[in-house]
Protein backbone atom coordinates (compact mmCIF):
# COMPACT_ATOMS: atom_id res chain seq x y z
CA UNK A 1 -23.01 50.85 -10.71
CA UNK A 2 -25.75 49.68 -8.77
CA UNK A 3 -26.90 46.17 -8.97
CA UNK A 4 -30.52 44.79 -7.95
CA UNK A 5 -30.86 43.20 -4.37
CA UNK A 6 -31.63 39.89 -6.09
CA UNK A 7 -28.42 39.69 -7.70
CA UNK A 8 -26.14 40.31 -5.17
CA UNK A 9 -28.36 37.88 -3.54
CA UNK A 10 -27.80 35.01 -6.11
CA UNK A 11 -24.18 36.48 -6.17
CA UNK A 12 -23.46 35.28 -2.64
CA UNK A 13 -25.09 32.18 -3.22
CA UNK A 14 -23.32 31.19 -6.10
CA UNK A 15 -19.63 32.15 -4.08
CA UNK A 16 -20.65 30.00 -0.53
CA UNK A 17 -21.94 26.86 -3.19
CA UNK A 18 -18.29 27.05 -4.84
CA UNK A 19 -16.56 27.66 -1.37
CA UNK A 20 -18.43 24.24 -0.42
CA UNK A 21 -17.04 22.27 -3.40
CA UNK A 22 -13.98 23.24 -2.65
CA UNK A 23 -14.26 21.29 0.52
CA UNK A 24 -16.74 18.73 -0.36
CA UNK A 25 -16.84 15.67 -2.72
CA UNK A 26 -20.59 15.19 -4.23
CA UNK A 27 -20.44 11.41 -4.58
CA UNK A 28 -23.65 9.46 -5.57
CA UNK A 29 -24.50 8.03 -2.42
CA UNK A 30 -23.60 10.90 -0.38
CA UNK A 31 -20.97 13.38 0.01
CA UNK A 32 -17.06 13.42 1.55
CA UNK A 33 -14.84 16.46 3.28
CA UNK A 34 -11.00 16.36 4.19
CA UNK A 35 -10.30 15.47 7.25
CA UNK A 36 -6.81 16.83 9.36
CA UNK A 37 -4.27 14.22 10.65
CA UNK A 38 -3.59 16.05 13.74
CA UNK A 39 -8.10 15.46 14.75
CA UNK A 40 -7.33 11.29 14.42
CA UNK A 41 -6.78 9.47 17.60
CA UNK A 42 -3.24 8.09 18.33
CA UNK A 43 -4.43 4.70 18.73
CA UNK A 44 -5.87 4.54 14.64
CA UNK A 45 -2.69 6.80 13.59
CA UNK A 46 -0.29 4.17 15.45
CA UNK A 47 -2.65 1.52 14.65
CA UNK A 48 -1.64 2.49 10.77
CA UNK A 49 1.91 3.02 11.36
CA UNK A 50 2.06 -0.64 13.03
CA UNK A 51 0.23 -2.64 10.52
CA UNK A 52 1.23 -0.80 7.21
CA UNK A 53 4.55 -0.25 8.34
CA UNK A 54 6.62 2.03 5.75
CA UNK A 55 3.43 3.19 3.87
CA UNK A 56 2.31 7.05 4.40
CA UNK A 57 -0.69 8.46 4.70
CA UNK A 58 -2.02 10.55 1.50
CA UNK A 59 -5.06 11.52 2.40
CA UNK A 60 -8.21 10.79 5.08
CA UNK A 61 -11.67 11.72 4.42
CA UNK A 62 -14.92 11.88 6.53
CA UNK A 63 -17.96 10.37 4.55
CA UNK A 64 -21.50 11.58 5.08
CA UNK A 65 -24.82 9.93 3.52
CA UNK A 66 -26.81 11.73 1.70
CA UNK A 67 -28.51 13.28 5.11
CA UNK A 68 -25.40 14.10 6.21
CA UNK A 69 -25.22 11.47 8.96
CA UNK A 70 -22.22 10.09 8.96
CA UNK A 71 -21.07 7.28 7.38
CA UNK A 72 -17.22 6.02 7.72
CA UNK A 73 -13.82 7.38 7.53
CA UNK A 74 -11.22 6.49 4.90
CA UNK A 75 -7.78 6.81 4.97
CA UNK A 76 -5.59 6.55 1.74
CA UNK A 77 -2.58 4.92 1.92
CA UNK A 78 0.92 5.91 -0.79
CA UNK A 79 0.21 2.28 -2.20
CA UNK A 80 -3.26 3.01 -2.83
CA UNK A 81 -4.39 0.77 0.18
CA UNK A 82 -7.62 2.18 1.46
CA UNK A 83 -8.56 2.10 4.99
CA UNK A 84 -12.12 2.40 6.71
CA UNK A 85 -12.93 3.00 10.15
CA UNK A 86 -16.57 3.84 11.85
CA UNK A 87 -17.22 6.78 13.59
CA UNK A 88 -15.55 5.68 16.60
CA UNK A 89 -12.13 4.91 14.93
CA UNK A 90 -12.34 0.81 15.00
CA UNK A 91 -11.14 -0.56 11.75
CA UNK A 92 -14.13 -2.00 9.80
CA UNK A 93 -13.50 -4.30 6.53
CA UNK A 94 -13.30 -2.71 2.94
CA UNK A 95 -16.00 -4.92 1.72
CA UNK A 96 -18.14 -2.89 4.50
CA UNK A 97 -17.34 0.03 1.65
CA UNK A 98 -20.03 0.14 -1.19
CA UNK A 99 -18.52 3.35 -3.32
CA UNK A 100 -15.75 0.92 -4.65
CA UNK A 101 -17.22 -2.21 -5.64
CA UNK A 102 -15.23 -5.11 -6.49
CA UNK A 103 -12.29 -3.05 -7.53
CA UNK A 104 -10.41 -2.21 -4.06
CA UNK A 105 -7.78 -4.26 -2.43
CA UNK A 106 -6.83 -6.81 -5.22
CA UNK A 107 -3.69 -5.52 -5.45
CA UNK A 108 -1.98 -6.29 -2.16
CA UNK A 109 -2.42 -9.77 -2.15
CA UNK A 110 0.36 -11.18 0.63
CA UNK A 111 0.97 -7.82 1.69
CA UNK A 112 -0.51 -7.67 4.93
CA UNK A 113 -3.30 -5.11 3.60
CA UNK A 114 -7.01 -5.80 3.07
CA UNK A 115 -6.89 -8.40 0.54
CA UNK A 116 -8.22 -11.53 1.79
CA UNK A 117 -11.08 -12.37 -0.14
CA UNK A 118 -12.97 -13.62 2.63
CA UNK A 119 -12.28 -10.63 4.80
CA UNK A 120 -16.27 -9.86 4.47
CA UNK A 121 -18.55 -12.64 3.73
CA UNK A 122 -22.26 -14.26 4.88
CA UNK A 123 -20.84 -15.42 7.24
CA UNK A 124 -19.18 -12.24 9.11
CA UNK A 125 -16.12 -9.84 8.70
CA UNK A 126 -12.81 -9.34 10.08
CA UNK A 127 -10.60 -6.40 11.71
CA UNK A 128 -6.81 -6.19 11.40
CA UNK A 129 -4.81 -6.08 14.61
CA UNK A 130 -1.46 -5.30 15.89
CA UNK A 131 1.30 -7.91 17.41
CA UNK A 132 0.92 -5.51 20.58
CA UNK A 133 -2.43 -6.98 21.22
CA UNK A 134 -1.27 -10.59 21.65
CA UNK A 135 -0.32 -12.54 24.14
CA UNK A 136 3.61 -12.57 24.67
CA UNK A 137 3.25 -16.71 25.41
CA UNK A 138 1.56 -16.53 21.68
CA UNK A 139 4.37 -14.87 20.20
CA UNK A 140 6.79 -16.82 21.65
CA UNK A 141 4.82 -20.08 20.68
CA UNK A 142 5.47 -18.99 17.15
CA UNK A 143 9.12 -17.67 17.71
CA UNK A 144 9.71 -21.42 18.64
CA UNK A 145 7.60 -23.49 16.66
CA UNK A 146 7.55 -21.62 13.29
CA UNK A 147 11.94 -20.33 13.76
CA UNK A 148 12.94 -17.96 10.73
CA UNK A 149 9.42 -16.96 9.78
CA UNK A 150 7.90 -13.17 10.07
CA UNK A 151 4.09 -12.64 11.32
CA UNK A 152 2.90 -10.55 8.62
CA UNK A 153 -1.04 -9.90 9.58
CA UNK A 154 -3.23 -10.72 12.34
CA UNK A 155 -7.05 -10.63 12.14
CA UNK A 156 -9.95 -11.10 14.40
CA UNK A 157 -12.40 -12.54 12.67
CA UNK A 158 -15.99 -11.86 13.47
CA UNK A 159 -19.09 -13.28 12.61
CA UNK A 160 -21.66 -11.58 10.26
CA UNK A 161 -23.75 -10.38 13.89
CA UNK A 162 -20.18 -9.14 15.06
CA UNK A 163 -19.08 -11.47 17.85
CA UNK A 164 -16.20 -13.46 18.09
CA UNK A 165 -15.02 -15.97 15.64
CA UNK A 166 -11.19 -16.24 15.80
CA UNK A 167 -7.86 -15.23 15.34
CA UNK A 168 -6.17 -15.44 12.42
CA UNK A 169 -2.08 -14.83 12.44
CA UNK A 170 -0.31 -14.87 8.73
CA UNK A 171 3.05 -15.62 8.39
CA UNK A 172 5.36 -15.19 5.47
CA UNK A 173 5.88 -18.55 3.89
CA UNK A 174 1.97 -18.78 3.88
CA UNK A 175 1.23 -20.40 6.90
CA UNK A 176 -2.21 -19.59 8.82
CA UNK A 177 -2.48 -20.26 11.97
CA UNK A 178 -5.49 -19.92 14.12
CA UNK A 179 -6.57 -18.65 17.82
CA UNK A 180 -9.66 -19.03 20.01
CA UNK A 181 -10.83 -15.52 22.32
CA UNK A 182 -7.94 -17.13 24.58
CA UNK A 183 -5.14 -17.37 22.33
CA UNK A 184 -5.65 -21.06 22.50
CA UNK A 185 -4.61 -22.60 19.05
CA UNK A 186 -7.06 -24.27 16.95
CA UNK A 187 -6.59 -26.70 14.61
CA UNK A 188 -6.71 -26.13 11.20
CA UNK A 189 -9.14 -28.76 10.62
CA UNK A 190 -11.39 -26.62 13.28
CA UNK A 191 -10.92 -23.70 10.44
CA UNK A 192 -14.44 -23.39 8.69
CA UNK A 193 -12.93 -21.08 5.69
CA UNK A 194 -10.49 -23.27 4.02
CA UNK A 195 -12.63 -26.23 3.55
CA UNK A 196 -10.83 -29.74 3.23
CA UNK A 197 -7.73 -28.72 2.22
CA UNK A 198 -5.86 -29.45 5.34
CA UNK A 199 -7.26 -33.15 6.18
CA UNK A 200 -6.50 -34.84 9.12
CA UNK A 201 -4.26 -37.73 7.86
CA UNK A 202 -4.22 -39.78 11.25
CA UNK A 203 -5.92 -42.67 10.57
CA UNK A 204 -4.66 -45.54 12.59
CA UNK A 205 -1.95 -46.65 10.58
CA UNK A 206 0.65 -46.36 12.47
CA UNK A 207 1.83 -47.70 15.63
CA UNK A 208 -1.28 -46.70 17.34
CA UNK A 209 -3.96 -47.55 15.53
CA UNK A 210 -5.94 -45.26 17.67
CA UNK A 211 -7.57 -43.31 14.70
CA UNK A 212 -9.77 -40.50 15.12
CA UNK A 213 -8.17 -39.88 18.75
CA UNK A 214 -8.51 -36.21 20.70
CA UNK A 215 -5.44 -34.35 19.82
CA UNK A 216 -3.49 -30.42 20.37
CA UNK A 217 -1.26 -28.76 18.23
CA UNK A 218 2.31 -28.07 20.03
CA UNK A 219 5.07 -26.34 20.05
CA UNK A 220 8.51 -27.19 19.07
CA UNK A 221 9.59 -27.90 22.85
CA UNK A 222 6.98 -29.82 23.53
CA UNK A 223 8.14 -32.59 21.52
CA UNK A 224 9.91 -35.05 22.87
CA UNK A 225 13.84 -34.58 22.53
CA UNK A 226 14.37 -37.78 20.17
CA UNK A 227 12.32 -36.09 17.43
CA UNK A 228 13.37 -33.12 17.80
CA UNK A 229 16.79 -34.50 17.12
CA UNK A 230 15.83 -36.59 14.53
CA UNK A 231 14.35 -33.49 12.86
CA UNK A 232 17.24 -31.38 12.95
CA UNK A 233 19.70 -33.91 11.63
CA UNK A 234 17.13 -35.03 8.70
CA UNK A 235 15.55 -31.85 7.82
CA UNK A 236 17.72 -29.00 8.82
CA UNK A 237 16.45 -26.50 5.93
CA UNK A 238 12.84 -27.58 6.33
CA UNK A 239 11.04 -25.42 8.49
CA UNK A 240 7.87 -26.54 10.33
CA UNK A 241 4.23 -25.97 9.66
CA UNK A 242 2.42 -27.63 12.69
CA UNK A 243 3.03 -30.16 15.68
CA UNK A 244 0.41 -32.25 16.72
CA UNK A 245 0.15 -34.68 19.90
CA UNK A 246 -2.52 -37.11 19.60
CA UNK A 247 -4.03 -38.75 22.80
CA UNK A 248 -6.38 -41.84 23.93
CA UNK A 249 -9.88 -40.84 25.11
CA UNK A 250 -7.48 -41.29 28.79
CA UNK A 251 -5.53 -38.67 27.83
CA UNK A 252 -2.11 -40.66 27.54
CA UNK A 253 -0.34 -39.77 24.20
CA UNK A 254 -0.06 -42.13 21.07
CA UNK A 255 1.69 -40.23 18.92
CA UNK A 256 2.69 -37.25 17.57
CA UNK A 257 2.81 -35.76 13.90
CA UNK A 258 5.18 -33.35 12.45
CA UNK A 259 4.01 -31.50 9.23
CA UNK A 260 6.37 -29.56 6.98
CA UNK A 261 6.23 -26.29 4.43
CA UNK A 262 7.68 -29.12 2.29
CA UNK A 263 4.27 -31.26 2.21
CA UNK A 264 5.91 -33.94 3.91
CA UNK A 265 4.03 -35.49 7.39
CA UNK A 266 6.67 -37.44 10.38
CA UNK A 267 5.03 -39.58 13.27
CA UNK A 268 6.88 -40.18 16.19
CA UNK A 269 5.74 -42.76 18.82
CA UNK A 270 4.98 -41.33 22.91
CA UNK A 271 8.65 -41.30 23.05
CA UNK A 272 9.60 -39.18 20.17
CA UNK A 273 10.86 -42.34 18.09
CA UNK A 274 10.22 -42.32 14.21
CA UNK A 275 7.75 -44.28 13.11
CA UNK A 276 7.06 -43.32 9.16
CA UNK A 277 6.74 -40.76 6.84
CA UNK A 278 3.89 -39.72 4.24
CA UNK A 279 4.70 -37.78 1.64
């Protein structure tokens, strides 16, 4: 049987617009195709294994805009942890993502994933990291000062025109702890997303009286031994959230303050003798 030149025409048509569905997801704002593991750089692919450590990868798509320029890539995780990265393969935050609303990440709250509610703000983003990328004296620092606890997610936190805000390093009892571009620890008090919550309780009441004095946070071995004595024999199950040294505008030390997971605060005078305790 002979057919007419248009429909074989419209035939062919028909087949390559199927063929391309096959391959392609229409989405409103654009349009998606599959993308093979073995094309993704070894850096984003260890990157994954590193940071979501026992998860597998499901699936990873290339999104287009509706010009077909492109737009991000997204990689699906077994726990349905989604992961977006620009066309160069650097991590950029899932509230960068506007096909998913308010819906993704509330799931994996504590779990190291994107879940941190401030992860994309007015006031900037941030981009997950791996331990590889810091500073061996910072991960000793924490070894000592924080003994028994995990680091389970570091971000570098950006500001909304993409420069450098600060480090952020998780750990698993809750702590937060945060880094300058050096690895230099800032206080918590210098910490602009967790408003008052951690106040600075050093008010010239104790032996001091030196309120409002420059101080650093510490670590562990940087106390003096007679605290760190005291500490162990007092509070041997306690583990600690911060050391601080506090010092006259000369520099010389006043005192130092030892805050727990428990709540509790300890200052010890220059010498590492107790001087009181605030609950």
């Amino acid at each position: 049987m002979n057919y007419p030149l248009r429909f074989l025409t419209l035939a062919l048509l028909t087949a390559s617009l199927l063929t391309a569905c096959v391959n392609e997801q229409v989405l409103p704002n654009g349009f998606s195709e599959p993308v093979d593991i073995s094309t993704v750089p070894a850096q984003a692919i260890n990157f994954i294994d590193s940071a979501y450590n026992g998860l597998t990868i499901i699936k990873i798509e290339k999104k287009f805009n509706h010009d077909s320029t492109f737009k991000k890539y997204e990689v699906y995780l077994s726990d349905g942890t989604e992961i977006y990265f620009d066309i160069n393969w650097v991590q950029i935050s899932g509230d960068d993502d506007d096909d998913h609303g308010d819906d993704h990440g509330s799931g994996n709250s504590g779990s190291g994933h994107d879940d941190d509610d401030d992860d994309h703000n007015s006031s900037g983003f941030s981009i997950l990291i791996d331990t590889s990328m810091v500073p061996v004296q910072v991960l000793n620092y924490i070894d000592s000062a924080y003994a028994g606890l995990t680091i389970i997610k570091i971000e570098k936190k950006l500001n909304a025109d993409s420069s450098f805000r600060k480090y952020e390093i998780y750990l698993s009892d809750g702590t937060t702890l945060y880094f300058d571009i050096n690895w230099v620890q800032l206080s918590d008090d210098d910490d602009d997303d967790h408003g008052d919550d951690d106040d600075d309780d050093h008010s010239g009441s104790g032996s001091s009286g030196n309120g409002g004095d420059d101080h650093v946070d510490i670590a562990l071995a940087d106390l003096p031994q007679a605290a760190q004595t005291y500490l162990t024999q007092n509070y041997p199950n306690v583990s600690i959230k911060r050391i601080r040294k506090y010092m006259n505008n000369a520099g010389v030390v006043v005192e130092y303050e030892v805050r727990l997971n428990n709540g509790k605060k300890l200052y010890f005078s220059p010498a590492g003798l107790f001087v009181r305790l605030d609950d």
